[in-house]
Protein backbone atom coordinates (compact mmCIF):
# COMPACT_ATOMS: atom_id res chain seq x y z
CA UNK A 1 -1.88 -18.97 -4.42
CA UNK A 2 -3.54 -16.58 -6.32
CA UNK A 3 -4.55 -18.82 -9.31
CA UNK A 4 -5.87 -21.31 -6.39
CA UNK A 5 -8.18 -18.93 -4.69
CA UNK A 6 -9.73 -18.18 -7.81
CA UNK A 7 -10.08 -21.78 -8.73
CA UNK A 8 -11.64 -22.76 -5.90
CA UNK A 9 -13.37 -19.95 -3.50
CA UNK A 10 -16.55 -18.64 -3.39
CA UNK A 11 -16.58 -14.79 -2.58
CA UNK A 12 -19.96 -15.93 -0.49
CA UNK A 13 -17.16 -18.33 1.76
CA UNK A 14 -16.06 -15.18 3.11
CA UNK A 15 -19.88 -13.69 4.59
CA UNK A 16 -19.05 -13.53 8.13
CA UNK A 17 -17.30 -11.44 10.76
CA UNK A 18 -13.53 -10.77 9.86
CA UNK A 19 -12.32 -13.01 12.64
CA UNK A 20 -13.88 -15.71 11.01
CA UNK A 21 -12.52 -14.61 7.54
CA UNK A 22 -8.97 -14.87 8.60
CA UNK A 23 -9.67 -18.25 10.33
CA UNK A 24 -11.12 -19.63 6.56
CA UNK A 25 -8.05 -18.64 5.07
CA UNK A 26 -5.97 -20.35 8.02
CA UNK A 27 -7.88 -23.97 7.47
CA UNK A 28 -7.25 -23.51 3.52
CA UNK A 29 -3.15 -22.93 4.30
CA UNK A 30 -3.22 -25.63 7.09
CA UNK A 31 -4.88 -28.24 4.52
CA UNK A 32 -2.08 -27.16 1.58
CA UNK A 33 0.72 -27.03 4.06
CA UNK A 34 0.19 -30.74 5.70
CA UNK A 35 0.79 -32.21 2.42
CA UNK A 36 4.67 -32.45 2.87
CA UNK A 37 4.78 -36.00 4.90
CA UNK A 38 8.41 -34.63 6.27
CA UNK A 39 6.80 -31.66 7.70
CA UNK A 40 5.29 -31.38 11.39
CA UNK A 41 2.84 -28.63 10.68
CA UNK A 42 0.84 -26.61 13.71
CA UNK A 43 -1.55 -24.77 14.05
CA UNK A 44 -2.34 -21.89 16.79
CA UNK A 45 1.30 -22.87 18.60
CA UNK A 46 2.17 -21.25 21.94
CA UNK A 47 5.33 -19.50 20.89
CA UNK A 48 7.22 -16.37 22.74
CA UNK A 49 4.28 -13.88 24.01
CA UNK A 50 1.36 -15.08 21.74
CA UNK A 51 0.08 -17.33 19.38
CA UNK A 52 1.43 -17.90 15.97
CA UNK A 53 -1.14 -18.99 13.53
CA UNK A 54 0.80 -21.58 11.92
CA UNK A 55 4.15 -23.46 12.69
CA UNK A 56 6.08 -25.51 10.68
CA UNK A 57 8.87 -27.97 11.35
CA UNK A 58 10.76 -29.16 8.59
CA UNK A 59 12.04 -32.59 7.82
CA UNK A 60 16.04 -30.30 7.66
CA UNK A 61 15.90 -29.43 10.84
CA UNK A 62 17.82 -26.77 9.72
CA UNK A 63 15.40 -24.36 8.64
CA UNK A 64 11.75 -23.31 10.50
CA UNK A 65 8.86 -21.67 8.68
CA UNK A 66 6.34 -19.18 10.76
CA UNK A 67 2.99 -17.91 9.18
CA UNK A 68 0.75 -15.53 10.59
CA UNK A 69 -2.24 -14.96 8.36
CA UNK A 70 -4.48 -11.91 8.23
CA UNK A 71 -7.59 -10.52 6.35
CA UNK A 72 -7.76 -7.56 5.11
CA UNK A 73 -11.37 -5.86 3.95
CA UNK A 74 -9.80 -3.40 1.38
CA UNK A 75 -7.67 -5.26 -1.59
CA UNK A 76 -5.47 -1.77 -1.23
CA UNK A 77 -4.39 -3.08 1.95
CA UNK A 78 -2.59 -6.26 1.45
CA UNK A 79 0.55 -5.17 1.43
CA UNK A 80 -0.03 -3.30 4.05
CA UNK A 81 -1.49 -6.42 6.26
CA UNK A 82 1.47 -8.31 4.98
CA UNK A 83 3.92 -6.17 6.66
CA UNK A 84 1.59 -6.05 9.87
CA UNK A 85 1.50 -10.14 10.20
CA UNK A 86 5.88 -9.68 10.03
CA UNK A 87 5.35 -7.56 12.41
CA UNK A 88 3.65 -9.25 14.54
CA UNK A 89 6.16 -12.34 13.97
CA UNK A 90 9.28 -10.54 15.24
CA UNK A 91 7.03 -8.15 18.07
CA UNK A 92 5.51 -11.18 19.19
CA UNK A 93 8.75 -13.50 19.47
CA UNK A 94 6.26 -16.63 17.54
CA UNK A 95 9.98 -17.92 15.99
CA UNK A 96 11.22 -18.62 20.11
CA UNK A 97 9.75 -22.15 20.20
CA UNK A 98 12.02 -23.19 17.11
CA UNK A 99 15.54 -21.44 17.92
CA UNK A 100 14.74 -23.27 21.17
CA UNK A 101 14.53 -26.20 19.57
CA UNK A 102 17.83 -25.65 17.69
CA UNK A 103 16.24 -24.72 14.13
CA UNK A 104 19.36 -22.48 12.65
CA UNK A 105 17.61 -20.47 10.10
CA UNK A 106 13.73 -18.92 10.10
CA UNK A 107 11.58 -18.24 7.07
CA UNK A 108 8.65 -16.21 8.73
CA UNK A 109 5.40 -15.34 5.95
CA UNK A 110 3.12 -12.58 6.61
CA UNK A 111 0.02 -13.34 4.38
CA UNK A 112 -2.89 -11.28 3.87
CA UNK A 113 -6.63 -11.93 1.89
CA UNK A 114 -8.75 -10.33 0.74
CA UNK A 115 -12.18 -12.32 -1.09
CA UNK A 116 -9.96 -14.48 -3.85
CA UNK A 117 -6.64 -12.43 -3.69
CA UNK A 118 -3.46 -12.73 -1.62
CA UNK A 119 -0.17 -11.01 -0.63
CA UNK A 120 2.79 -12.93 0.57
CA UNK A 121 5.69 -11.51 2.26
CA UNK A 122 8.81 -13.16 3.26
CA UNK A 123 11.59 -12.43 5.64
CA UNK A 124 14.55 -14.58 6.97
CA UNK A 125 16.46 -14.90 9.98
CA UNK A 126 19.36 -16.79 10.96
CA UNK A 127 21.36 -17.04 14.19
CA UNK A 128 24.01 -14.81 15.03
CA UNK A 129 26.76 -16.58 16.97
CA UNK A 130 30.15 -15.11 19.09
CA UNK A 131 33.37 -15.65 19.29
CA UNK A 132 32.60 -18.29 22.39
CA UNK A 133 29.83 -19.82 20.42
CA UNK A 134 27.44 -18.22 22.18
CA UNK A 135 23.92 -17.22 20.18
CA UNK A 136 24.31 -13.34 20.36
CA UNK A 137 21.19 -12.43 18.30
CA UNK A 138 19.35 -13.43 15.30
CA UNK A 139 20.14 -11.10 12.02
CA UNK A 140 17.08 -10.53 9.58
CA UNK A 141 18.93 -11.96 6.29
């Protein structure tokens, strides 16, 4: 991702209010991430109290991908920002909509930028069942 920003953004792309920023970066992920024709990809999705800035649906079934995005305006922050966007992912409940919908396992990417550098950070979760098949809770893998 890194190697992409600096191929192809401007440092000037990034001249308005951080808001703004953060929705830039959000478009550019949006455009890669609707590439895969198996994958129902959304953006700004009502999910558990908030929402999540992107959604994705895989062509599995088995396995749903949340992204919450985030600038940060000091390059000594990403990690930091990364960790706040997982944060916000599990605080917020954003992965609700797909265990609802039956997805077993969630990949859930907290990614920050800053100008024409990026942080990713990953976690997983998968569902935690009981002895009476009951879902119990989901376990961060």
């Amino acid at each position: 991702m890194n190697l992409y920003l600096q191929k192809t953004v401007s440092v000037r792309d990034t001249f308005v209010r951080k808001s703004l920023k953060e929705n830039f970066y959000h478009g550019i992920l949006l455009g890669i991430l609707s590439y895969k024709n198996d994958w129902c990809v959304s953006s700004n999705r009502e999910s558990g109290e908030g929402f999540s800035d992107i959604v994705i649906e895989t062509g599995d079934a088995e396995t749903g991908i949340v992204i919450e995005v985030k600038y940060t305006d000091e390059k000594k922050d990403l990690e930091r920002d990364c960790r706040k966007a997982l944060e916000q992912i599990r605080d917020k409940n954003y992965t609700q909509i797909l265990w609802q919908e039956g997805y077993k396992k969630m990949v859930q990417y907290g990614i920050a930028f800053h100008l024409k550098q990026c942080c990713v950070m990953e976690e997983e979760m998968q569902r935690k069942w009981n002895r009476d098949g009951a879902l119990n809770s989901y376990n961060l893998l």
